[in-house]
Protein backbone atom coordinates (compact mmCIF):
# COMPACT_ATOMS: atom_id res chain seq x y z
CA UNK A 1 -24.23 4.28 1.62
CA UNK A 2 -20.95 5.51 0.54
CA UNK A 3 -18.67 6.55 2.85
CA UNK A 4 -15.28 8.29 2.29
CA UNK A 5 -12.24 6.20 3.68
CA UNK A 6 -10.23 8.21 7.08
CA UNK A 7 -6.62 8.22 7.66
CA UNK A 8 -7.70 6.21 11.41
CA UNK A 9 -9.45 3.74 9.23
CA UNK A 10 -6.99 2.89 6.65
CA UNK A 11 -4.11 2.06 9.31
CA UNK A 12 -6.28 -0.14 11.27
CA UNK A 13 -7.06 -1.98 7.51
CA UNK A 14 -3.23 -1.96 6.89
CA UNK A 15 -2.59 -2.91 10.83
CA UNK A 16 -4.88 -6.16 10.14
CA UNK A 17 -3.32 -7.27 6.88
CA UNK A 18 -2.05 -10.46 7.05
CA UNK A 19 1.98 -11.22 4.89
CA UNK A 20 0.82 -10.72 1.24
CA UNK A 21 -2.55 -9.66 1.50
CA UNK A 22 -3.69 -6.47 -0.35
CA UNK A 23 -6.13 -3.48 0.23
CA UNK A 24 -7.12 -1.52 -2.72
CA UNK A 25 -8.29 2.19 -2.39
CA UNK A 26 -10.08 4.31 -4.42
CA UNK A 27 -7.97 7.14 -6.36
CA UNK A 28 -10.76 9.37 -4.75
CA UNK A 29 -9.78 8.31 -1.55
CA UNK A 30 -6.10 8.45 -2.38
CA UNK A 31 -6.05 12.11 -3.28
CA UNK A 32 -8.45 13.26 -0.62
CA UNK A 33 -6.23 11.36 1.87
CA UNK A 34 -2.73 12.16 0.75
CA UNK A 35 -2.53 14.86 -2.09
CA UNK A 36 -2.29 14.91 -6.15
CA UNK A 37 0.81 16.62 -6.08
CA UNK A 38 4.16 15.69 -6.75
CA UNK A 39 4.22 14.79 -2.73
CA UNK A 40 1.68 12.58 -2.52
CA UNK A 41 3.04 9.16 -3.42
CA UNK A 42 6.30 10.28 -1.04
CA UNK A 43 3.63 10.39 1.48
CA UNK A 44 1.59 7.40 0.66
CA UNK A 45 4.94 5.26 0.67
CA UNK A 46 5.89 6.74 4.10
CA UNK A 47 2.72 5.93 5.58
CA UNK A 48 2.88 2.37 4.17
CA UNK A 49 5.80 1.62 5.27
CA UNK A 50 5.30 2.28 9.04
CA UNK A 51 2.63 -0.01 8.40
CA UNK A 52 4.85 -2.92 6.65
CA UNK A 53 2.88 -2.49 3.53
CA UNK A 54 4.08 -0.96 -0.04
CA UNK A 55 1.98 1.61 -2.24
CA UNK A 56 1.12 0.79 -5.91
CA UNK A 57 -0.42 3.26 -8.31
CA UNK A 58 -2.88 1.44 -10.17
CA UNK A 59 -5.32 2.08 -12.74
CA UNK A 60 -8.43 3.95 -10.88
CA UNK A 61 -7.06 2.55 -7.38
CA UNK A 62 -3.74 2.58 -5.32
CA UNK A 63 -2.94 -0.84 -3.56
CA UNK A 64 -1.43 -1.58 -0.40
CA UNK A 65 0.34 -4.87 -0.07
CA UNK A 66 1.78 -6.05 2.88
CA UNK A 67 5.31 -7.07 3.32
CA UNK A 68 6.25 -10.69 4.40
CA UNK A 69 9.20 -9.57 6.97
CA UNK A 70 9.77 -13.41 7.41
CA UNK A 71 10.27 -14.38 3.90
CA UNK A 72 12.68 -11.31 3.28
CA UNK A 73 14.37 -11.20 7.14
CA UNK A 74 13.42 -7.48 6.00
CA UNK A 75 10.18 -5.07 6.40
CA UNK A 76 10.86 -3.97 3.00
CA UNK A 77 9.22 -5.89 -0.29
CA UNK A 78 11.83 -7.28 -2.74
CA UNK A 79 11.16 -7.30 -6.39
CA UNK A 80 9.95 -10.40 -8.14
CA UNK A 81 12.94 -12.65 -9.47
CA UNK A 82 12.58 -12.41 -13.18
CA UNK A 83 10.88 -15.95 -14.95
CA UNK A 84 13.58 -18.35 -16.01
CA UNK A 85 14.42 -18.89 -19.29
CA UNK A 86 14.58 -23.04 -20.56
């Protein structure tokens, strides 16, 4: 049976996340949760952050990593260092 994802069940998902792990959604669940306007991803990002997570659009999903606060000595995720060159 397919259920649809709630707001109270996504933050205890996010809540459990261990430092680097990710939980996908379905864009159905997305838009039905936050929105397809202009708005929405402002609100996705807000609610992942007071989570210690990120939002990432991605093709047919959004994804919701979680930051690594001791890796950083932030909440926030840091970009990727760009691959060195030899």
């Amino acid at each position: 049976m397919n259920k649809d994802l709630t707001l109270a069940e996504l933050r205890s998902r996010l809540d459990r996340l261990g430092a680097g792990a990710v939980l996908r959604i379905s864009d159905h669940d997305y838009e039905r949760l936050f929105g397809i306007n202009e708005v929405a991803a402002a609100k996705a990002a807000q609610f992942a952050r007071k989570h210690h997570c990120v939002s990432v659009p991605g093709d047919g999903s959004v994804y919701f990593r979680k930051s690594n606060p001791d890796a950083y000595r932030s909440v926030e995720l840091v970009q990727d260092a760009p691959p060195m060159s030899r």
